[in-house]
N, C-alpha and C. Protein backbone atom coordinates (compact mmCIF):
# COMPACT_ATOMS: atom_id res chain seq x y z
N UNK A 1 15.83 -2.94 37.93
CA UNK A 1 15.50 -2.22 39.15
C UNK A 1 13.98 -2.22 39.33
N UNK A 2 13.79 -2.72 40.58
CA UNK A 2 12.26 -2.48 40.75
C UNK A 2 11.24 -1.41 40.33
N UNK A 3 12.03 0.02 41.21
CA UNK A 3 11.31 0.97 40.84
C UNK A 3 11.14 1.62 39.53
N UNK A 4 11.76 0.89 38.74
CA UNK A 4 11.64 1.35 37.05
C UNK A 4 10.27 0.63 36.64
N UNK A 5 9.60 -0.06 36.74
CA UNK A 5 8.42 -0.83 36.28
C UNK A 5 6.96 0.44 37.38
N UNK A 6 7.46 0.76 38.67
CA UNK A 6 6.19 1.66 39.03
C UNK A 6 6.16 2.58 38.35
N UNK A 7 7.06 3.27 37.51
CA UNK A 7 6.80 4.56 36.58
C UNK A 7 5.81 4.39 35.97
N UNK A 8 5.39 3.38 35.45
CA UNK A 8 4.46 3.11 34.53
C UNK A 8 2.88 3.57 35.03
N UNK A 9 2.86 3.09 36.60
CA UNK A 9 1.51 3.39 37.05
C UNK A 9 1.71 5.12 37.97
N UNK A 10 2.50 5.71 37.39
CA UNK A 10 2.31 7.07 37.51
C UNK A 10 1.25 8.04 37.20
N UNK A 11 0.95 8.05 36.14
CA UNK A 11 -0.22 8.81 35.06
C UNK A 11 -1.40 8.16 36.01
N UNK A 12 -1.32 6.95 36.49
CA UNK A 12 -2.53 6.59 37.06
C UNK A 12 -3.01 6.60 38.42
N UNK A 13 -1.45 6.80 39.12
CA UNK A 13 -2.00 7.89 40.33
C UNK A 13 -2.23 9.24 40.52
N UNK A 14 -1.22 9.71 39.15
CA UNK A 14 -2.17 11.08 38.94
C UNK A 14 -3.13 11.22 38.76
N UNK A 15 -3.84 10.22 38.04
CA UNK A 15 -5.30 10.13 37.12
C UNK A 15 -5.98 10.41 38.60
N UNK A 16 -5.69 9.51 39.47
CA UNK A 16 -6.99 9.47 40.84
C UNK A 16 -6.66 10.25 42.12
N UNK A 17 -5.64 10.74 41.70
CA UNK A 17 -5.32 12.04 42.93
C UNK A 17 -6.37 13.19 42.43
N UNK A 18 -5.93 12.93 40.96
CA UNK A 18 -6.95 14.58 40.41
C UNK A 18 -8.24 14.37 40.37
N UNK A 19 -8.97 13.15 40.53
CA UNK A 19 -10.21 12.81 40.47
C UNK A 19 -10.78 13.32 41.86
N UNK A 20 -9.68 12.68 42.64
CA UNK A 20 -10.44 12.68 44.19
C UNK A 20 -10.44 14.22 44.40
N UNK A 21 -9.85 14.96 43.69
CA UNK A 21 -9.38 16.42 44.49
C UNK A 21 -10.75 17.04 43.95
N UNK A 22 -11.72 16.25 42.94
CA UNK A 22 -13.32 16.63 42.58
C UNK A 22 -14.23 16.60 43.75
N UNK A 23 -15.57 16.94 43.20
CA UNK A 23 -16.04 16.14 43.82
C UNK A 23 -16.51 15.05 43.03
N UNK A 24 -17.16 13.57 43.93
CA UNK A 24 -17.73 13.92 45.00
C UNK A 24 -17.01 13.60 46.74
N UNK A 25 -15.64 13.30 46.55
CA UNK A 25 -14.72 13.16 47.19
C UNK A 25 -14.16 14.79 47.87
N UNK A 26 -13.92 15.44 46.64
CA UNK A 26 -13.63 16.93 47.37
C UNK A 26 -12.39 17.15 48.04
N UNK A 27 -11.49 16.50 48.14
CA UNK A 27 -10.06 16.64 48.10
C UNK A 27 -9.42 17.77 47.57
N UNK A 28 -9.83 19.04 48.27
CA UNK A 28 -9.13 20.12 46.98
C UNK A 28 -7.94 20.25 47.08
N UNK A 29 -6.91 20.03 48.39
CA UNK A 29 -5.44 19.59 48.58
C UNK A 29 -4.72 19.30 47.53
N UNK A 30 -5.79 17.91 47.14
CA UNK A 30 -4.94 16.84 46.27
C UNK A 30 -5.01 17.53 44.82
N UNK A 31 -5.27 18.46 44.65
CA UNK A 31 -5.92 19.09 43.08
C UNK A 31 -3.82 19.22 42.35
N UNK A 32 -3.03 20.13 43.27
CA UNK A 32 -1.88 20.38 42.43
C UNK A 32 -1.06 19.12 43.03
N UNK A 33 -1.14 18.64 44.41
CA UNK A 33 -0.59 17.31 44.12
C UNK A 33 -0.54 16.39 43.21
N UNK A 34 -1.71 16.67 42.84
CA UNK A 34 -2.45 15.58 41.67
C UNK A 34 -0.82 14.89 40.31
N UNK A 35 -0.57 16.61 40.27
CA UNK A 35 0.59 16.15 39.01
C UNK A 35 1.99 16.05 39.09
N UNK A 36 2.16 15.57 40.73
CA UNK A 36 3.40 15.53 40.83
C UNK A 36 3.84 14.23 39.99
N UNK A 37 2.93 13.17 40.42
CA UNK A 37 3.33 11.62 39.74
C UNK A 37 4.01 12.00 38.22
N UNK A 38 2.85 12.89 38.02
CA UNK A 38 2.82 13.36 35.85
C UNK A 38 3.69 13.76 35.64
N UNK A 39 4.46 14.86 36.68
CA UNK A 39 6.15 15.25 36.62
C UNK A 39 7.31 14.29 36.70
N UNK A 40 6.90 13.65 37.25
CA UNK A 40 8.20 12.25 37.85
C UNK A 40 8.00 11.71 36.44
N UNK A 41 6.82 11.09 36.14
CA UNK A 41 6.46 10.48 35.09
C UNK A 41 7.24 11.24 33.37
N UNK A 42 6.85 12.41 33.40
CA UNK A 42 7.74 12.90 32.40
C UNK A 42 8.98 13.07 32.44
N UNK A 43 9.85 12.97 33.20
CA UNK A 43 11.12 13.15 33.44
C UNK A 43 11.85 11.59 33.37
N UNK A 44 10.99 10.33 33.70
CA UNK A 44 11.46 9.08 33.59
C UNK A 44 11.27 8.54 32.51
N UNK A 45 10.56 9.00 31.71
CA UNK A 45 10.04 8.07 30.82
C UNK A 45 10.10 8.80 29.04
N UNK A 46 10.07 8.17 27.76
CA UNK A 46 10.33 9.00 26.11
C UNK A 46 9.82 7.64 26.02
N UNK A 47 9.39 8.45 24.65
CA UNK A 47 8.80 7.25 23.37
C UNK A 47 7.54 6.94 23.26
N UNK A 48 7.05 6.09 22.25
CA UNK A 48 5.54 5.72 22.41
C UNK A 48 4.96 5.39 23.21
N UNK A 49 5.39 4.10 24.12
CA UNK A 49 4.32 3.61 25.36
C UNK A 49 4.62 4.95 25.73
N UNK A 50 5.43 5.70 26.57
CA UNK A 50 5.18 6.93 27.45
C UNK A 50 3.97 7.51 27.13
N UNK A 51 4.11 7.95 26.01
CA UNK A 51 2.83 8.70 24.93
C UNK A 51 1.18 7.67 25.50
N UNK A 52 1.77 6.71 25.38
CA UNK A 52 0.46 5.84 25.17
C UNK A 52 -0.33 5.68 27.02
N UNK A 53 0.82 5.27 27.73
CA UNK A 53 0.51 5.41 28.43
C UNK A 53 -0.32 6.35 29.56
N UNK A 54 0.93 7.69 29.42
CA UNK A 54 0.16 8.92 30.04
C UNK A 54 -1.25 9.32 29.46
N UNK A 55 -1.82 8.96 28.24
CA UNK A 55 -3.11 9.38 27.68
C UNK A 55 -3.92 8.32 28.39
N UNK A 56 -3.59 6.96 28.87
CA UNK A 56 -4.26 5.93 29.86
C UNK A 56 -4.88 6.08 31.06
N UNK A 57 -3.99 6.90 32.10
CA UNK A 57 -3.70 7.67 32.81
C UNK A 57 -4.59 9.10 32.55
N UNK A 58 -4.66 9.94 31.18
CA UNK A 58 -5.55 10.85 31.34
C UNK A 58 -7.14 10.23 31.12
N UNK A 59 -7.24 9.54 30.30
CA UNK A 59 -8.77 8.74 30.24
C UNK A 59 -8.83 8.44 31.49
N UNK A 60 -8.72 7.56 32.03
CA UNK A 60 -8.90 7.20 33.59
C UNK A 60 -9.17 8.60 34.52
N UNK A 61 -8.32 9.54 34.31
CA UNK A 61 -8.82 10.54 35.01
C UNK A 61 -10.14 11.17 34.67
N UNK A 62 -10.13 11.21 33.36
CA UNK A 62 -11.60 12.08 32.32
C UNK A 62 -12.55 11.34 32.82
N UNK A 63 -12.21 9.81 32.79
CA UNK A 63 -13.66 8.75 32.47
C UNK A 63 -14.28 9.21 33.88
N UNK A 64 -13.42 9.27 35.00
CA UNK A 64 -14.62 9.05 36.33
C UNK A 64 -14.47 10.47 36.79
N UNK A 65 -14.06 11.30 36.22
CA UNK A 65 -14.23 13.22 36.34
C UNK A 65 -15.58 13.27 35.18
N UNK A 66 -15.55 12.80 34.21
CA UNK A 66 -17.21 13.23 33.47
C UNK A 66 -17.84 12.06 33.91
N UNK A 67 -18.11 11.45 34.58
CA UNK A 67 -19.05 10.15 34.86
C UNK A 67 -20.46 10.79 35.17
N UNK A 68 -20.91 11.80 35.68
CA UNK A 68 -22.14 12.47 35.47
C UNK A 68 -22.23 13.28 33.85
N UNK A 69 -21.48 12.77 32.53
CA UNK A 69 -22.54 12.98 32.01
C UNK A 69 -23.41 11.63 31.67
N UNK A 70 -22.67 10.36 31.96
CA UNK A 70 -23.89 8.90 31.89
C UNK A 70 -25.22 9.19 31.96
N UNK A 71 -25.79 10.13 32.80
CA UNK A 71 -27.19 10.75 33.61
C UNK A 71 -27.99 11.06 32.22
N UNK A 72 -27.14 11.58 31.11
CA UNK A 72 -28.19 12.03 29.78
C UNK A 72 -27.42 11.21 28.20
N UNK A 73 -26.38 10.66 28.70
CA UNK A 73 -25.76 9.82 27.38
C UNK A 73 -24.60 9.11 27.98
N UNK A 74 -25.27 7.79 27.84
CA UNK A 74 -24.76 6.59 28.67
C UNK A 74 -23.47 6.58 28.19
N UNK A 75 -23.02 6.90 26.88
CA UNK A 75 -21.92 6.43 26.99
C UNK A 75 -20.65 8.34 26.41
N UNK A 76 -21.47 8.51 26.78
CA UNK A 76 -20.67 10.17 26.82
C UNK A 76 -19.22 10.34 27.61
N UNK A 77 -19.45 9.49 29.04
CA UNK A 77 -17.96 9.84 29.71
C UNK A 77 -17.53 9.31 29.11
N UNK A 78 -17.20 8.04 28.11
CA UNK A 78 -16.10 6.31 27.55
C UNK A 78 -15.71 7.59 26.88
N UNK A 79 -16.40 8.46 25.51
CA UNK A 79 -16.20 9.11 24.67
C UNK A 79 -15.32 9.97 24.67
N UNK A 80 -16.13 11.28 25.49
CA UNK A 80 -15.47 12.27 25.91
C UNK A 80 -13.80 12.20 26.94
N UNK A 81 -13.79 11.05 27.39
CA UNK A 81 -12.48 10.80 27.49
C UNK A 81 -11.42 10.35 26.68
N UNK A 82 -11.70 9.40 25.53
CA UNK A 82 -10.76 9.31 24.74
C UNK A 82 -10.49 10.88 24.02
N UNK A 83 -11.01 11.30 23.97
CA UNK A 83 -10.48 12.84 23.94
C UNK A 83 -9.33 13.50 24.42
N UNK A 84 -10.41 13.46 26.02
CA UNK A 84 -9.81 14.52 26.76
C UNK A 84 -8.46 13.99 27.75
N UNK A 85 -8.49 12.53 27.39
CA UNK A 85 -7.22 11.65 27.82
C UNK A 85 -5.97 12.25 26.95
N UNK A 86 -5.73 12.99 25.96
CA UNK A 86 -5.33 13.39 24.96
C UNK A 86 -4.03 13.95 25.81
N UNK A 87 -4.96 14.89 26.66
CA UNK A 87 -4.33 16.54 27.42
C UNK A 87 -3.35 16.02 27.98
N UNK A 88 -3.03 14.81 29.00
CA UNK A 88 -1.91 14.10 30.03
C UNK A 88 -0.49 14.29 28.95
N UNK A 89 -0.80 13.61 27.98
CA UNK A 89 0.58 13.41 27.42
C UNK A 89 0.88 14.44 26.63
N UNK A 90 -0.09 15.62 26.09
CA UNK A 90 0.43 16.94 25.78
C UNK A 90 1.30 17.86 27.03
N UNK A 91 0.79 17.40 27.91
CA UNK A 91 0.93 17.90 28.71
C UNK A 91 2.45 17.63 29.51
N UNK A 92 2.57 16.44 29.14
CA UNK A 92 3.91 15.55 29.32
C UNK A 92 4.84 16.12 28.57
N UNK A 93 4.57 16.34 26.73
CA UNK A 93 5.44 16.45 26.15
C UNK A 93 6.08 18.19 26.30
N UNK A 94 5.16 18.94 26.51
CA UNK A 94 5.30 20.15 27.50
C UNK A 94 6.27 20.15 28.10
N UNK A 95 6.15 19.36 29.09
CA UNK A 95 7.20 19.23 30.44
C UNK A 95 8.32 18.95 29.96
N UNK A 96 8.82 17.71 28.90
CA UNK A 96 10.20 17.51 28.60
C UNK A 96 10.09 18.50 27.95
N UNK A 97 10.04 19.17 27.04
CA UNK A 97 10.35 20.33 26.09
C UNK A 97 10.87 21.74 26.77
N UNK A 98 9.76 22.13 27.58
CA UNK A 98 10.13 23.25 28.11
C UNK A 98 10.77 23.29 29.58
N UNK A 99 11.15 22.11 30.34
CA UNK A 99 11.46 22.02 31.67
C UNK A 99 10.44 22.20 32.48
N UNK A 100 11.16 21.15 33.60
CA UNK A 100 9.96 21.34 34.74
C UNK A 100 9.52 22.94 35.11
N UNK A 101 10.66 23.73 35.38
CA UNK A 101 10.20 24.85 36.00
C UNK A 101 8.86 25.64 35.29
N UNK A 102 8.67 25.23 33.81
CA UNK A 102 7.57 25.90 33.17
C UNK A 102 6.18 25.07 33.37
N UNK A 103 6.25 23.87 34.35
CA UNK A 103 5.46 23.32 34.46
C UNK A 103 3.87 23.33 34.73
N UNK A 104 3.47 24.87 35.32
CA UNK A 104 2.47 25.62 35.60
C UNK A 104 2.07 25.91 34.71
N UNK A 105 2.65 26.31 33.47
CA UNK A 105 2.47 27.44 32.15
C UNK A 105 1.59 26.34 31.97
N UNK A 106 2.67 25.70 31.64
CA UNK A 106 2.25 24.04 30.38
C UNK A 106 0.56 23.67 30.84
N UNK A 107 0.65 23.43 32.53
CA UNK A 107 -0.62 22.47 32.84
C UNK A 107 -1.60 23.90 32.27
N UNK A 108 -1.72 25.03 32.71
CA UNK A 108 -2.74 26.08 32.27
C UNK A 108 -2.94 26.03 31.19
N UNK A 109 -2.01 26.06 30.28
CA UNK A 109 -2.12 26.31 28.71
C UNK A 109 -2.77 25.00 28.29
N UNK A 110 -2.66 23.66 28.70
CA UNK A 110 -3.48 22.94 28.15
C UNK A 110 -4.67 22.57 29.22
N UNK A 111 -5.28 22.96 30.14
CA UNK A 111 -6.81 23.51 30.58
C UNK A 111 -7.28 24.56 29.78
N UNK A 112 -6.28 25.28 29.17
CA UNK A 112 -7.29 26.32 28.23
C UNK A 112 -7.31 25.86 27.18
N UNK A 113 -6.84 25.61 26.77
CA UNK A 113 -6.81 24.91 25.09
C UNK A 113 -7.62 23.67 25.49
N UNK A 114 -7.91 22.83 26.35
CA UNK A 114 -8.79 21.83 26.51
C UNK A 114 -10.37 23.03 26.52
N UNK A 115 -10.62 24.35 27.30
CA UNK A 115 -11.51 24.28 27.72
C UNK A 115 -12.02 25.44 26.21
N UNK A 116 -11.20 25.82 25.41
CA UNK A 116 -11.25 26.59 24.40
C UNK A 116 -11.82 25.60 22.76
N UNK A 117 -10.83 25.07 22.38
CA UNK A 117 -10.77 24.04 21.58
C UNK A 117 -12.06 23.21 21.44
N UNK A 118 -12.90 23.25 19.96
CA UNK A 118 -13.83 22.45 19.60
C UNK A 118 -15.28 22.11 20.70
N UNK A 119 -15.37 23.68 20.78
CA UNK A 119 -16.54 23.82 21.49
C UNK A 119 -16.09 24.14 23.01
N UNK A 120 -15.25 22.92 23.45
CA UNK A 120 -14.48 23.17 25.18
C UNK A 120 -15.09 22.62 26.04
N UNK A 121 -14.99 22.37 26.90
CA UNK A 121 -15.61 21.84 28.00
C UNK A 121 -14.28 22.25 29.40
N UNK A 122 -14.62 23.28 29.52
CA UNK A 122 -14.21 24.33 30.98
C UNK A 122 -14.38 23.62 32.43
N UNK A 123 -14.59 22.40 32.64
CA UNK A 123 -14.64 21.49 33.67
C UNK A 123 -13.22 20.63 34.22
N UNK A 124 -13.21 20.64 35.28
CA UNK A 124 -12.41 19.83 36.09
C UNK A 124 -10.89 20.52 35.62
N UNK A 125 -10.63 22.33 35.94
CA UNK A 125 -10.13 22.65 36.09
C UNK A 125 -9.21 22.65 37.37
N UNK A 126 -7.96 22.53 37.26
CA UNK A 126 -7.37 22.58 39.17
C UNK A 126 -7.67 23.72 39.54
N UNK A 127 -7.99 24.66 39.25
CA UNK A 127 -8.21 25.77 40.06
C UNK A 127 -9.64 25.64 40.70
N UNK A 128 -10.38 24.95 40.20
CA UNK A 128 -12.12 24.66 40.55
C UNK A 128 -11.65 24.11 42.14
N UNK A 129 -10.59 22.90 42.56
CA UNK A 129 -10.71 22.62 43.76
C UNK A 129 -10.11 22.90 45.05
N UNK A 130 -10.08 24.09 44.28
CA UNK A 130 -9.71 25.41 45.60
C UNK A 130 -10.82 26.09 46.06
N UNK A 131 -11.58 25.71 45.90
CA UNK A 131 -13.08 26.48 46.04
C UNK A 131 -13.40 27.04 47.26
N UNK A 132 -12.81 25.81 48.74
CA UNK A 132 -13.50 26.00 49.87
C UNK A 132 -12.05 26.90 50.10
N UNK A 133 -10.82 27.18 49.86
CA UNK A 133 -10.20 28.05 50.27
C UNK A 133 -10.16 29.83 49.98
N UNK A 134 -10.94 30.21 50.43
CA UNK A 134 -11.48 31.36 50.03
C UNK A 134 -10.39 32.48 49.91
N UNK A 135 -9.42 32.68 51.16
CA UNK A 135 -8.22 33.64 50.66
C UNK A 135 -7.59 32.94 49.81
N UNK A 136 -7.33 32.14 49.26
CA UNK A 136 -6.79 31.31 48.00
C UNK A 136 -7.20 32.56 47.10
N UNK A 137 -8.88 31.93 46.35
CA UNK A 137 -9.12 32.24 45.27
C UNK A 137 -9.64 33.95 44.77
N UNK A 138 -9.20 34.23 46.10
CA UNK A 138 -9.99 35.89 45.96
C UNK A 138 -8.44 36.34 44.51
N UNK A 139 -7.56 35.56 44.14
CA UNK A 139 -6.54 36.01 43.00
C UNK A 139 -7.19 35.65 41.44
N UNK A 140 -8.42 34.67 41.93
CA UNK A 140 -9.33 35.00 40.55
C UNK A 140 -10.06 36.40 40.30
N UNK A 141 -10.16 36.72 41.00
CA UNK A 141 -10.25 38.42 40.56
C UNK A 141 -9.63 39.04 39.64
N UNK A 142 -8.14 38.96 39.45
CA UNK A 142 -7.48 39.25 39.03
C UNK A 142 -6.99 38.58 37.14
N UNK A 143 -7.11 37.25 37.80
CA UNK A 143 -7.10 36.29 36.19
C UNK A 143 -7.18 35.12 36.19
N UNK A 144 -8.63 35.07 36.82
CA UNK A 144 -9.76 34.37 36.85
C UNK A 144 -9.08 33.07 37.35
N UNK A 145 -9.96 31.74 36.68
CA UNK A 145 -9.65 30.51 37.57
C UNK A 145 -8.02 30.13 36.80
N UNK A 146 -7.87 30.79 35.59
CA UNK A 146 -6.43 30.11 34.84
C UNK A 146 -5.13 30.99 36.16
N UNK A 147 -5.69 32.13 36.57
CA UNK A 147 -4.23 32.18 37.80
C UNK A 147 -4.38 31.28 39.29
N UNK A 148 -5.76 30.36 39.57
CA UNK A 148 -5.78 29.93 40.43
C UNK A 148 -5.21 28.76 40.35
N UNK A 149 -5.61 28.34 38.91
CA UNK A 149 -4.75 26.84 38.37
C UNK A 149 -3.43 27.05 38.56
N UNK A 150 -2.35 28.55 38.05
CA UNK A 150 -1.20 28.76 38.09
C UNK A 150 -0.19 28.45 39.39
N UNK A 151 -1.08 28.73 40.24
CA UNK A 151 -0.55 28.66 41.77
C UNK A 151 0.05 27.15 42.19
């Protein structure tokens, strides 16, 4: 079947939905769209490439979401993404484990544990590209940008 081979480039339209929903594009729309692909994607797919893949898919997203740190260590984004490419397929294995419906928990819990964990780096949260929607985020008041991500 055809459409069994596009699963594969799932993680990687997630990767650039969630990029664009940054800036310097600014797409904040696309911020929870971003992981619908990552949902389809976990629900079609088990095993290593899955694993391997969706972390492909999160580098690609990391590499050109930290691309300003190049500005003070040229090769800081390559780095800091094999890292933080990590989060996609935790994030995956989340999803089959606990069901889609917990799918909010899962993506928050690993933005915090990304932004907690080994120093952290608290950037390119989904809740960050809600910014220009102002009755949106007035519920960070309440619990902060991790309930804006929740939404």
């Amino acid at each position: 079947m055809p459409f069994q081979k596009l699963k594969w480039g799932l993680p990687f339209l997630s990767a650039l939905m969630f990029w664009a929903s940054f800036h310097p594009l600014n797409l904040g729309f696309l911020g929870y769209f971003s992981l619908v692909p990552l949902l389809l994607y976990a629900q079609m797919t088990s095993g290593r490439k899955s694993f391997f893949v969706a972390w492909a898919g999160g580098y690609v997203a990391f590499l050109l979401g930290y691309s300003w740190f190049a500005y003070t260590v040229p090769v800081g984004p390559w780095l800091v993404a094999i890292y933080m490419g990590l989060w996609f397929p935790v994030f995956v294995l989340l999803v089959r484990r606990l069901g889609i419906l917990w799918s909010p928990v899962a993506w928050v819990a690993t933005e915090a544990l990304r932004s907690l964990l080994f120093g952290g780096l608290p950037w390119l949260l989904i809740g960050y590209t809600q910014h220009d929607l102002l009755y949106l985020i007035q519920i960070a008041d309440l619990g902060g940008i991790w309930l804006v991500s929740l939404l």
